[in-house]
N, C-alpha and C. Protein backbone atom coordinates (compact mmCIF):
# COMPACT_ATOMS: atom_id res chain seq x y z
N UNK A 1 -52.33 -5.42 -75.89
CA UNK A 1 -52.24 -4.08 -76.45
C UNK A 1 -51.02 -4.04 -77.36
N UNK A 2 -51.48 -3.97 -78.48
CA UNK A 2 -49.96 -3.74 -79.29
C UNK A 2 -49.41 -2.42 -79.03
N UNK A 3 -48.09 -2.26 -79.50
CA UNK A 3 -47.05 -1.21 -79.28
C UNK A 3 -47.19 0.09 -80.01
N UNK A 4 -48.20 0.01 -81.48
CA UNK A 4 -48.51 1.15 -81.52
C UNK A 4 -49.53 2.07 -80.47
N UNK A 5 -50.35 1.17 -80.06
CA UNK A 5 -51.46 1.98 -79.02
C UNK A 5 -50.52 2.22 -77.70
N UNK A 6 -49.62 1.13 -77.38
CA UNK A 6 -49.03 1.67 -76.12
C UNK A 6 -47.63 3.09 -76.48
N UNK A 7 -47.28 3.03 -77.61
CA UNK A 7 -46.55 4.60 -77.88
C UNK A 7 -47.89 5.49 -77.59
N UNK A 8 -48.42 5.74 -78.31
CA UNK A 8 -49.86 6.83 -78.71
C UNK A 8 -50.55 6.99 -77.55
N UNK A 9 -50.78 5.95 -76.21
CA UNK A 9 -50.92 6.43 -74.80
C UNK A 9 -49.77 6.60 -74.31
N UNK A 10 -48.61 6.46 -74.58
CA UNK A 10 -47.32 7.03 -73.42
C UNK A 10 -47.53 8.68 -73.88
N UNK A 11 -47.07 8.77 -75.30
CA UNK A 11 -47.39 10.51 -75.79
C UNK A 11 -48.12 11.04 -75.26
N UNK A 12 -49.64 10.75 -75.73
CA UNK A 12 -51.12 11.61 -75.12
C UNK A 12 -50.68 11.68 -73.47
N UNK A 13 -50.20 10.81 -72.85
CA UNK A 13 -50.50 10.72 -71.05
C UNK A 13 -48.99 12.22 -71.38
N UNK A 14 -48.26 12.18 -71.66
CA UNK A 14 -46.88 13.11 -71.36
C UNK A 14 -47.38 14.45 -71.51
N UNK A 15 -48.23 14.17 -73.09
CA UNK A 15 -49.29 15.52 -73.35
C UNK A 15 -50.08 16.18 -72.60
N UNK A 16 -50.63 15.33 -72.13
CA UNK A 16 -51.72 15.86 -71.09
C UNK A 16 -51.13 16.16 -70.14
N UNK A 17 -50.49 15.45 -69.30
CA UNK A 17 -49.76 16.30 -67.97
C UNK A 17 -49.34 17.25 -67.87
N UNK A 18 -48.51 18.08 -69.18
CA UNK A 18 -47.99 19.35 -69.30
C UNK A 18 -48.62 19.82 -69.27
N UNK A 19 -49.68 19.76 -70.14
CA UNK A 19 -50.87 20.82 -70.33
C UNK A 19 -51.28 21.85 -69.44
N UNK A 20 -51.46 22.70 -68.51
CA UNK A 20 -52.24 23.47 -67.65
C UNK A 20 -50.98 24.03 -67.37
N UNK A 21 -49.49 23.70 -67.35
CA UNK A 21 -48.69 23.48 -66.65
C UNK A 21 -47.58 24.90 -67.31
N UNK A 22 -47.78 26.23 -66.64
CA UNK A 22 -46.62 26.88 -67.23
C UNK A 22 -45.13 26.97 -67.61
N UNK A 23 -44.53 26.23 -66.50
CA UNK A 23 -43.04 25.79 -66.49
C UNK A 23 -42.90 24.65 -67.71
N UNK A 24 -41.58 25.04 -68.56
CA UNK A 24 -41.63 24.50 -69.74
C UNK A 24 -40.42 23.36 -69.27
N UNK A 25 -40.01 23.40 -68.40
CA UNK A 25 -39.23 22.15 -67.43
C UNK A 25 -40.23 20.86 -67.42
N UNK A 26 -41.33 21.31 -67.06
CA UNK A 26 -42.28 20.18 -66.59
C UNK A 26 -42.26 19.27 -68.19
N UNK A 27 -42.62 19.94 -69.42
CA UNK A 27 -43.14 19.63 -70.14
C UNK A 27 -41.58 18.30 -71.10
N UNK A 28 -40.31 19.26 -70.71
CA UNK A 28 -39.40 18.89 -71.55
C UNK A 28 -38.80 17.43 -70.40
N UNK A 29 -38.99 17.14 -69.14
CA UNK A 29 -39.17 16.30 -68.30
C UNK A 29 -40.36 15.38 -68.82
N UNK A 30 -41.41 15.32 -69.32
CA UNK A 30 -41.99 14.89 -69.68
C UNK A 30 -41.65 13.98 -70.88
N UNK A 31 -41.65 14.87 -71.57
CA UNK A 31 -40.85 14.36 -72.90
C UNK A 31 -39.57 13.43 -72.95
N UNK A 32 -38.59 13.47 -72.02
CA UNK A 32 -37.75 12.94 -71.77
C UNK A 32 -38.35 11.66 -71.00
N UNK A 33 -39.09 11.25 -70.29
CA UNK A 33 -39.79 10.41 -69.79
C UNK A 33 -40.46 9.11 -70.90
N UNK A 34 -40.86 10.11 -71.69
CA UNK A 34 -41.77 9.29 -72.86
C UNK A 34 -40.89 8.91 -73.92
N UNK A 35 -39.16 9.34 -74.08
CA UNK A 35 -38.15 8.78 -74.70
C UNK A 35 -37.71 7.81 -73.96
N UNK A 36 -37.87 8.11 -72.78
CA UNK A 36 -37.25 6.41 -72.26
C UNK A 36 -38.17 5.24 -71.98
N UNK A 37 -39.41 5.77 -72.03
CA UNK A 37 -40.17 4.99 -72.56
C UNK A 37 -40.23 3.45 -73.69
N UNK A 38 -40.38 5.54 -74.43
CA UNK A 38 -40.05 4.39 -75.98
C UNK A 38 -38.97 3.55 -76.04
N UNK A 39 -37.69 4.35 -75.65
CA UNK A 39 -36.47 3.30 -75.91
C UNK A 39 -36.50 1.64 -75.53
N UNK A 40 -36.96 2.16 -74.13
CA UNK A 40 -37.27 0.46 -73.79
C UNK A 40 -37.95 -0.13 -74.52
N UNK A 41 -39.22 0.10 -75.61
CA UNK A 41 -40.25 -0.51 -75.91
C UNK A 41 -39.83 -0.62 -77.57
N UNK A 42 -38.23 -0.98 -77.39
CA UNK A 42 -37.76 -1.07 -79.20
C UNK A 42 -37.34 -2.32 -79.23
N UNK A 43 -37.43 -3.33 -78.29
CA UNK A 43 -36.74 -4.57 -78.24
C UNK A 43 -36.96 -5.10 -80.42
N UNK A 44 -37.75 -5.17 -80.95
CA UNK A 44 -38.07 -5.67 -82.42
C UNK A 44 -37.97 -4.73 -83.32
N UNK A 45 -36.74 -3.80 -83.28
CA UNK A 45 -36.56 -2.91 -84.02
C UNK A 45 -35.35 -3.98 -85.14
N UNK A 46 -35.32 -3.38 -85.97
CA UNK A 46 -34.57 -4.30 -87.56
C UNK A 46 -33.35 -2.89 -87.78
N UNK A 47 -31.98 -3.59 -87.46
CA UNK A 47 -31.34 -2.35 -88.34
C UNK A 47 -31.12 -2.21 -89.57
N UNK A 48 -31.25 -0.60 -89.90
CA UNK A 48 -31.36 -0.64 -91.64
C UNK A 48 -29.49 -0.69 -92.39
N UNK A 49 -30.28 -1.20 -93.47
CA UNK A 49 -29.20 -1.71 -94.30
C UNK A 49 -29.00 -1.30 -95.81
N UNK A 50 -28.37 -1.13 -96.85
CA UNK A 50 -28.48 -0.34 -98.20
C UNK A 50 -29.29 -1.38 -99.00
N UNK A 51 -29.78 -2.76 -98.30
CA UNK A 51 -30.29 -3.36 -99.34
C UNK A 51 -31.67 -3.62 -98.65
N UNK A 52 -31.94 -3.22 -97.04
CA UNK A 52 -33.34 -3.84 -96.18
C UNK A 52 -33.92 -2.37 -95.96
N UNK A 53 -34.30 -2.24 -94.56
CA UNK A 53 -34.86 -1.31 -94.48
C UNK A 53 -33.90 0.18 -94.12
N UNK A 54 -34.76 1.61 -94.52
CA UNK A 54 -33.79 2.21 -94.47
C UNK A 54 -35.01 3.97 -94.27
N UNK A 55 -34.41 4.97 -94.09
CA UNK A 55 -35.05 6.10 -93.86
C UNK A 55 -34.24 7.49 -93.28
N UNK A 56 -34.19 8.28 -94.15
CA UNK A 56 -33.49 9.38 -94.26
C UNK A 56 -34.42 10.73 -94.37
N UNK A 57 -33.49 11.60 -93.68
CA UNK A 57 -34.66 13.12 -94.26
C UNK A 57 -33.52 14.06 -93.78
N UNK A 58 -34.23 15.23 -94.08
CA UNK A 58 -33.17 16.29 -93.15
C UNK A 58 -34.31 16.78 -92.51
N UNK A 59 -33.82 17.43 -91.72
CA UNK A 59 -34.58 18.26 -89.89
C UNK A 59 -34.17 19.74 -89.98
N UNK A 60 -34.66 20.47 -90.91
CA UNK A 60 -34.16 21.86 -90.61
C UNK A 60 -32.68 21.69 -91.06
N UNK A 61 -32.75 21.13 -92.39
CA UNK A 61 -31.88 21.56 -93.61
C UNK A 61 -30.34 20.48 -92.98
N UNK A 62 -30.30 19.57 -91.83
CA UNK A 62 -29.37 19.13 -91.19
C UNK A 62 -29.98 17.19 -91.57
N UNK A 63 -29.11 16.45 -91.77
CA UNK A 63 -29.32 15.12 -92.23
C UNK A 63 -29.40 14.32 -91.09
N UNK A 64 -30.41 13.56 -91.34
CA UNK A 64 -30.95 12.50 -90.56
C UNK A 64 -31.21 11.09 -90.56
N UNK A 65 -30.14 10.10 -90.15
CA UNK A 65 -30.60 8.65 -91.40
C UNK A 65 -30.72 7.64 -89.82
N UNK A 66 -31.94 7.21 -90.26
CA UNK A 66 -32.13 6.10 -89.19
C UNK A 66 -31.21 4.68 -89.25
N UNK A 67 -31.24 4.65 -87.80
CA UNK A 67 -30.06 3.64 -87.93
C UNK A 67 -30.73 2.10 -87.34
N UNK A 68 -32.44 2.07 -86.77
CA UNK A 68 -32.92 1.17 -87.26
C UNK A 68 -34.74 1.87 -87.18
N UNK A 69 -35.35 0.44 -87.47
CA UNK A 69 -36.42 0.45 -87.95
C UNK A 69 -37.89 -0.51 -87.19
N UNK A 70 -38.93 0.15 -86.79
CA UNK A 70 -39.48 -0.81 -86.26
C UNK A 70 -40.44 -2.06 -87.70
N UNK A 71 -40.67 -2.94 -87.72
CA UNK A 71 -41.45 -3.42 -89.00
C UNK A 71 -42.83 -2.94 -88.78
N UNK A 72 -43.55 -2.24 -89.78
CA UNK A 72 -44.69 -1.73 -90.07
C UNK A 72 -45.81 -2.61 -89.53
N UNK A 73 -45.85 -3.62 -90.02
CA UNK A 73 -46.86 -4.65 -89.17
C UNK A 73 -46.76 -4.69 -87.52
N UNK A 74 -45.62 -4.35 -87.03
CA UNK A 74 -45.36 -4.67 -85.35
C UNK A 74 -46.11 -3.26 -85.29
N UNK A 75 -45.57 -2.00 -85.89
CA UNK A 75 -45.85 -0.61 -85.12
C UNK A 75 -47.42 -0.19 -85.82
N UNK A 76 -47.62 -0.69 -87.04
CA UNK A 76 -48.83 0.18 -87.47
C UNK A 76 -47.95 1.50 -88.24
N UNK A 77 -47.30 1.81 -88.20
CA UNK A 77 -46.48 2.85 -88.75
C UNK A 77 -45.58 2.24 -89.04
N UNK A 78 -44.70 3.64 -90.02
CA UNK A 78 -43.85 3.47 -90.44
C UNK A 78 -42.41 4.33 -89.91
N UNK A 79 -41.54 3.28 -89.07
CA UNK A 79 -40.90 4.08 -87.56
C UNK A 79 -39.71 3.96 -87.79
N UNK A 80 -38.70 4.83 -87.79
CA UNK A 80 -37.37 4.96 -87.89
C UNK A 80 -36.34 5.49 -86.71
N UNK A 81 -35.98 4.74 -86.14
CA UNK A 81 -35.32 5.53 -84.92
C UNK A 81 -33.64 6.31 -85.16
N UNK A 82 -33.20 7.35 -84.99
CA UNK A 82 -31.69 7.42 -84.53
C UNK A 82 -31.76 7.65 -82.59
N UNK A 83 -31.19 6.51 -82.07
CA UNK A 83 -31.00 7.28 -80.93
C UNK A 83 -32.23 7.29 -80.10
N UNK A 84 -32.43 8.24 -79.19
CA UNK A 84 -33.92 8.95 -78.56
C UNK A 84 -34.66 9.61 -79.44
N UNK A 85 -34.56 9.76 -80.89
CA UNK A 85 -35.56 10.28 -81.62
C UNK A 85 -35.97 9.26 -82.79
N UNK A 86 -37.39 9.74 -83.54
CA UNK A 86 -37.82 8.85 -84.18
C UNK A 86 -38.80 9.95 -85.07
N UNK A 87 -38.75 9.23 -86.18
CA UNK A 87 -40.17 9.88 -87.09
C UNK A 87 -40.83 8.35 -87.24
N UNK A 88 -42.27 8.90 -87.28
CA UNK A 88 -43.12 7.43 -87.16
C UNK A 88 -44.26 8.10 -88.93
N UNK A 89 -44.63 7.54 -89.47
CA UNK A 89 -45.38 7.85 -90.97
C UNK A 89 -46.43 6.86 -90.95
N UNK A 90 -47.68 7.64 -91.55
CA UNK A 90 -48.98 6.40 -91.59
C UNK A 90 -48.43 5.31 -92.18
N UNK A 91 -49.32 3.92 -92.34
CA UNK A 91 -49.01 3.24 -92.77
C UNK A 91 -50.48 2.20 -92.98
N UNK A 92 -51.03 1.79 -93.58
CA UNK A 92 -51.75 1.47 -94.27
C UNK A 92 -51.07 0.17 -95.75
N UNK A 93 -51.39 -0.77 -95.45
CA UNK A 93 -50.93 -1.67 -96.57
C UNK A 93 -51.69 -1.32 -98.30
N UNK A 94 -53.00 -0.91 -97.86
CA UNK A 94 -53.55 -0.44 -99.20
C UNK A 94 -52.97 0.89 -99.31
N UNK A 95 -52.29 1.43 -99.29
CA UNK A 95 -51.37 2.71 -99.45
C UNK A 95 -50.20 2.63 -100.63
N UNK A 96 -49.64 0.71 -100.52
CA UNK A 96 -48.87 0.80 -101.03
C UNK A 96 -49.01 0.57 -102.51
N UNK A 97 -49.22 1.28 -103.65
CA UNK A 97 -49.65 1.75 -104.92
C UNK A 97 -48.37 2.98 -105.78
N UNK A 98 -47.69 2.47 -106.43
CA UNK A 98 -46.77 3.66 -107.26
C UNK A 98 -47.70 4.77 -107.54
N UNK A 99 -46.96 5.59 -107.55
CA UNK A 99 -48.32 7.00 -107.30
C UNK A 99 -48.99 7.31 -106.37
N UNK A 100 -48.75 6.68 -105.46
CA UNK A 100 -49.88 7.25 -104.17
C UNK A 100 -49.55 8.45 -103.39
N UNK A 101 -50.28 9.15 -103.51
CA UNK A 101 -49.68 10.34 -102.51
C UNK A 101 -51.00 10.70 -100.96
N UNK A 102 -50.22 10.40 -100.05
CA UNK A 102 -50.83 10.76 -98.70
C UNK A 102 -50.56 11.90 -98.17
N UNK A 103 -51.39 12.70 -97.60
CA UNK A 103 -51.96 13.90 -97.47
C UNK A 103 -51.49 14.10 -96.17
N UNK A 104 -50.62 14.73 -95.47
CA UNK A 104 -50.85 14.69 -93.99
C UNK A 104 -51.91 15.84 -93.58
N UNK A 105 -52.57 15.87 -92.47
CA UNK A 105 -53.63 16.43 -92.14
C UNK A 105 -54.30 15.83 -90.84
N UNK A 106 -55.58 16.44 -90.83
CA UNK A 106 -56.48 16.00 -89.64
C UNK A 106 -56.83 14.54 -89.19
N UNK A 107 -56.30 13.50 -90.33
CA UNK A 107 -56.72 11.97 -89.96
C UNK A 107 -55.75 10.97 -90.54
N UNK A 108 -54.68 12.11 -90.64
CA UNK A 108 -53.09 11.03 -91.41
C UNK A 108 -52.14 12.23 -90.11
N UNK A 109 -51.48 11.96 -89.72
CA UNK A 109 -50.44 12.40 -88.93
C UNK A 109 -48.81 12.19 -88.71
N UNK A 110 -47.70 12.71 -88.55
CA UNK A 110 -46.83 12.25 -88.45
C UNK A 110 -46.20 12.63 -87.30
N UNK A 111 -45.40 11.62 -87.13
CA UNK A 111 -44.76 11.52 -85.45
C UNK A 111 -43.23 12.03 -85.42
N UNK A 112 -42.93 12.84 -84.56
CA UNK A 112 -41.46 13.08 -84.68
C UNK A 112 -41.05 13.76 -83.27
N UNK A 113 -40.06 12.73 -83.43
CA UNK A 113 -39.60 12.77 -81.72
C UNK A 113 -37.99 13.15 -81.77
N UNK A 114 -37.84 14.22 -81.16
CA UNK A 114 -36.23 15.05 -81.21
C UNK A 114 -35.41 14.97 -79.77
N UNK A 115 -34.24 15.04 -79.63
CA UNK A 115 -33.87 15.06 -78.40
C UNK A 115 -33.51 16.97 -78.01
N UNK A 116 -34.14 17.74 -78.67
CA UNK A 116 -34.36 19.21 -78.16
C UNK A 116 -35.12 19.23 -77.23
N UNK A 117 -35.03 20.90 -76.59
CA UNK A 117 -35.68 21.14 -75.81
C UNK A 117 -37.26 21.03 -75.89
N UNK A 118 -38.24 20.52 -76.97
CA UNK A 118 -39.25 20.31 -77.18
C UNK A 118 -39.58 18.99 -76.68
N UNK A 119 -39.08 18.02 -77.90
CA UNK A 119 -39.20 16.48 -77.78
C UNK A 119 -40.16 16.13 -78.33
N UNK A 120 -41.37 16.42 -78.04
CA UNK A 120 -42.32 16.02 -79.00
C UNK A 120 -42.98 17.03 -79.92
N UNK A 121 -42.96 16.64 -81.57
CA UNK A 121 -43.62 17.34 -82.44
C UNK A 121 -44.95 16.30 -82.75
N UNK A 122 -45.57 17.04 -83.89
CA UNK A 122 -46.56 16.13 -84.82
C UNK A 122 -46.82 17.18 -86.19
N UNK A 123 -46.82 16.15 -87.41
CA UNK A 123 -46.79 17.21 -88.76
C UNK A 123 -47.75 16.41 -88.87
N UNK A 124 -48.80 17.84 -89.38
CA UNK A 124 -50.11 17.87 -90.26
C UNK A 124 -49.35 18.24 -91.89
N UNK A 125 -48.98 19.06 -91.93
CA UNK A 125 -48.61 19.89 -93.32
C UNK A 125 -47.55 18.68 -94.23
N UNK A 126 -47.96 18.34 -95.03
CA UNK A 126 -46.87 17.59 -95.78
C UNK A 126 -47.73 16.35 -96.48
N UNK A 127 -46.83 15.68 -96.94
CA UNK A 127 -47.12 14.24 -97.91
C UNK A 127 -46.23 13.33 -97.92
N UNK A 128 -46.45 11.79 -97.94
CA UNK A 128 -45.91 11.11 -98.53
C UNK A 128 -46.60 10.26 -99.45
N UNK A 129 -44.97 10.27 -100.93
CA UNK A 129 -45.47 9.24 -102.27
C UNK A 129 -44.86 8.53 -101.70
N UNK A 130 -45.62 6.90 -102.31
CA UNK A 130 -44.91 5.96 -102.76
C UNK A 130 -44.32 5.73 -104.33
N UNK A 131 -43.16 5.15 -104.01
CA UNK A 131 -42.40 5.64 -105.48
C UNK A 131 -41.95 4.27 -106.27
N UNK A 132 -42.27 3.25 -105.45
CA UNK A 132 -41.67 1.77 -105.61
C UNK A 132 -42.66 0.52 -105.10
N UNK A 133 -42.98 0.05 -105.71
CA UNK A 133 -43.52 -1.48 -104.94
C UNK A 133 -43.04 -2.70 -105.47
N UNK A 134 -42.49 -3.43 -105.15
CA UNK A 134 -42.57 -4.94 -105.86
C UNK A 134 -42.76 -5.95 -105.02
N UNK A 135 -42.43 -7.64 -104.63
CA UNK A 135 -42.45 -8.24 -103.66
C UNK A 135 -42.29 -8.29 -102.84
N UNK A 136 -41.32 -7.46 -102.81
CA UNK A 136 -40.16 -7.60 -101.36
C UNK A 136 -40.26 -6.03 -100.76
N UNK A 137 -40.14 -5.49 -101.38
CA UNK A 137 -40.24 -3.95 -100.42
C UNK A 137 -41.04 -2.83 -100.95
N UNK A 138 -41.21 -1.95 -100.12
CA UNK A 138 -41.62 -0.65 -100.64
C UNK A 138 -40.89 0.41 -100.57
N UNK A 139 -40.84 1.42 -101.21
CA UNK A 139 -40.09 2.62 -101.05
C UNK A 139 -41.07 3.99 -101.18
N UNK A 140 -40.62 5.22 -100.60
CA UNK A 140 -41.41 6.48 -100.96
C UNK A 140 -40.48 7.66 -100.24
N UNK A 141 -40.92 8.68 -100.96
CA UNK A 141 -40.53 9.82 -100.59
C UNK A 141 -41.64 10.57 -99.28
N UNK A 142 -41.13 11.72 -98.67
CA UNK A 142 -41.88 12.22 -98.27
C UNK A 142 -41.46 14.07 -97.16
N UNK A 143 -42.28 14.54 -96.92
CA UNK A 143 -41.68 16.18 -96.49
C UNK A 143 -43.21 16.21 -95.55
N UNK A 144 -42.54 17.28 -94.81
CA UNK A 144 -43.35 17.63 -93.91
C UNK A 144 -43.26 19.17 -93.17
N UNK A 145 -43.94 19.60 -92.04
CA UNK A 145 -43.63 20.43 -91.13
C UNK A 145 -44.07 20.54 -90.23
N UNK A 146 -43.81 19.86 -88.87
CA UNK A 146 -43.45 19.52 -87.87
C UNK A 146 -43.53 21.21 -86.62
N UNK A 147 -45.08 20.69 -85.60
CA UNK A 147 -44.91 22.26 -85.04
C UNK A 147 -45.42 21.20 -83.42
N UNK A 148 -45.77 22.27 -82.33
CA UNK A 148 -45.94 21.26 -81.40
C UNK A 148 -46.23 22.52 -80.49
N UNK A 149 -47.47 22.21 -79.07
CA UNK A 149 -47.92 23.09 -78.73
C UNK A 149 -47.34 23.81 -77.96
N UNK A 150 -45.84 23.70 -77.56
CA UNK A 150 -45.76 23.96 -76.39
C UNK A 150 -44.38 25.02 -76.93
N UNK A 151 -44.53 25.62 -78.35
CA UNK A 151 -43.75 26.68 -79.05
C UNK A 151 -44.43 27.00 -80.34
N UNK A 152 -43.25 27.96 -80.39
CA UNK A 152 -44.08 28.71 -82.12
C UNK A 152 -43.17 28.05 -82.93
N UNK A 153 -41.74 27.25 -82.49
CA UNK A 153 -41.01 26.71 -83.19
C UNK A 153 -41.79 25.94 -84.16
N UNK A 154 -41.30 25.66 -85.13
CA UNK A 154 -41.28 24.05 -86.11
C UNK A 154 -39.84 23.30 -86.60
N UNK A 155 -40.42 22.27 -86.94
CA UNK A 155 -39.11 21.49 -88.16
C UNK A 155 -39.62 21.68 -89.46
N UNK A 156 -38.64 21.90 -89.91
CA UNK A 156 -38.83 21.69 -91.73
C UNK A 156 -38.40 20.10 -91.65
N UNK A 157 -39.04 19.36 -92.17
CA UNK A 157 -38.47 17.61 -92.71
C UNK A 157 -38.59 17.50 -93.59
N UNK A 158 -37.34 17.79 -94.82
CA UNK A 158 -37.51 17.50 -95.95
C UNK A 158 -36.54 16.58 -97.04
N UNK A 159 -36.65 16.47 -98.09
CA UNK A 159 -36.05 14.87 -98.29
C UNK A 159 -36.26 13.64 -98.14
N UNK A 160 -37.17 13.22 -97.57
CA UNK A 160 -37.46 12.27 -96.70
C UNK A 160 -37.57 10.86 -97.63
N UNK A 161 -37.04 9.94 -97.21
CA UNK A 161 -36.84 8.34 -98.21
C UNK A 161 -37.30 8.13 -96.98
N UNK A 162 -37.72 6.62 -97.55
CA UNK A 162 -37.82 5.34 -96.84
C UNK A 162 -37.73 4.12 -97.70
N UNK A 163 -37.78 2.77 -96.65
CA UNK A 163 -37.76 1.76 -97.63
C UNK A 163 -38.09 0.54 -96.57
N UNK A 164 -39.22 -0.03 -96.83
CA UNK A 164 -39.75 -1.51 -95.56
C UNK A 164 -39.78 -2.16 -96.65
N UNK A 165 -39.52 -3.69 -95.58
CA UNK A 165 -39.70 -4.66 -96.35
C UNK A 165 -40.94 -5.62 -96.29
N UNK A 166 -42.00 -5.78 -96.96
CA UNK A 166 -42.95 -6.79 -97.12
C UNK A 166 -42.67 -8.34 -96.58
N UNK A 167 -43.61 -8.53 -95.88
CA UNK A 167 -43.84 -10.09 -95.29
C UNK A 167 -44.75 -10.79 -96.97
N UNK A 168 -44.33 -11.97 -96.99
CA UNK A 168 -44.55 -12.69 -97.31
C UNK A 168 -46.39 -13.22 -97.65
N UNK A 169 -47.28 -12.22 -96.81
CA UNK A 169 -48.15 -12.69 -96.04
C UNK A 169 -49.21 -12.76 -97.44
């Protein structure tokens, strides 16, 4: 089982348990569960660098720069961690095209994991371009908005860079 399917069942299983569940303890226990999860499950994370990989945004107008990175081929996404939180972005190799713009919505999704009292979001609303391709890496912009069922809260994520580096393959 690769590590993207085993994130995407740790989430859904954290998801589902809250569910039915009125106490918002249960849910943020949950969440906290599925961060230590993940943490353990970063052993092949790459830290970013001004010339390798790299990923920035702000969170409700406040700056956010990952301090490493999982490689797109290991996660299936495109994953940036600070800490216990993470934004994860589709990722698709035929995606990578100057000009491309991805749609978030019903069958592109984005992942974003906070150490608030929530913990887990997911943004439909938003896009990411790619703004760069050559041999060695890719780059793109991207924004979002970030809501999650278990409030009326959201994140604004806006600003958003990135930058992976291409295998050879």
């Amino acid at each position: 089982m690769n590590q993207s399917i085993t994130i995407s069942l740790l989430v859904m299983a954290a998801l589902l348990s809250a569910c039915g569940k009125s106490e918002q303890g249960n849910a943020v226990e949950q969440a906290k569960q599925v961060q230590s999860a993940l943490k353990a499950l970063r052993p092949g994370t790459i830290a970013t660098s001004a010339d390798g990989y790299a990923m920035k945004a702000k969170l409700n107008g406040k700056n956010w720069v990952a301090t490493s990175m999982m490689p797109q081929e290991a996660a299936g996404r495109i994953v940036g961690y600070v800490n216990d939180e993470y934004i994860g972005l589709p990722y698709d190799r035929r995606y990578l095209v100057v000009g491309k713009t991805i749609k978030f919505g019903d069958n592109q999704a984005v992942d974003l994991v906070t150490s608030d009292d929530v913990g887990i979001w997911g943004g439909t609303k938003g896009e990411m371009q790619i703004t760069k391709v050559d041999e060695t890496s890719a780059e793109g912009t991207f924004f979002f908005t970030a809501s999650a069922s278990s409030t009326t809260k959201t994140v604004e994520v806006t600003e958003g860079l990135f930058r992976i580096l291409l295998s050879k393959n």
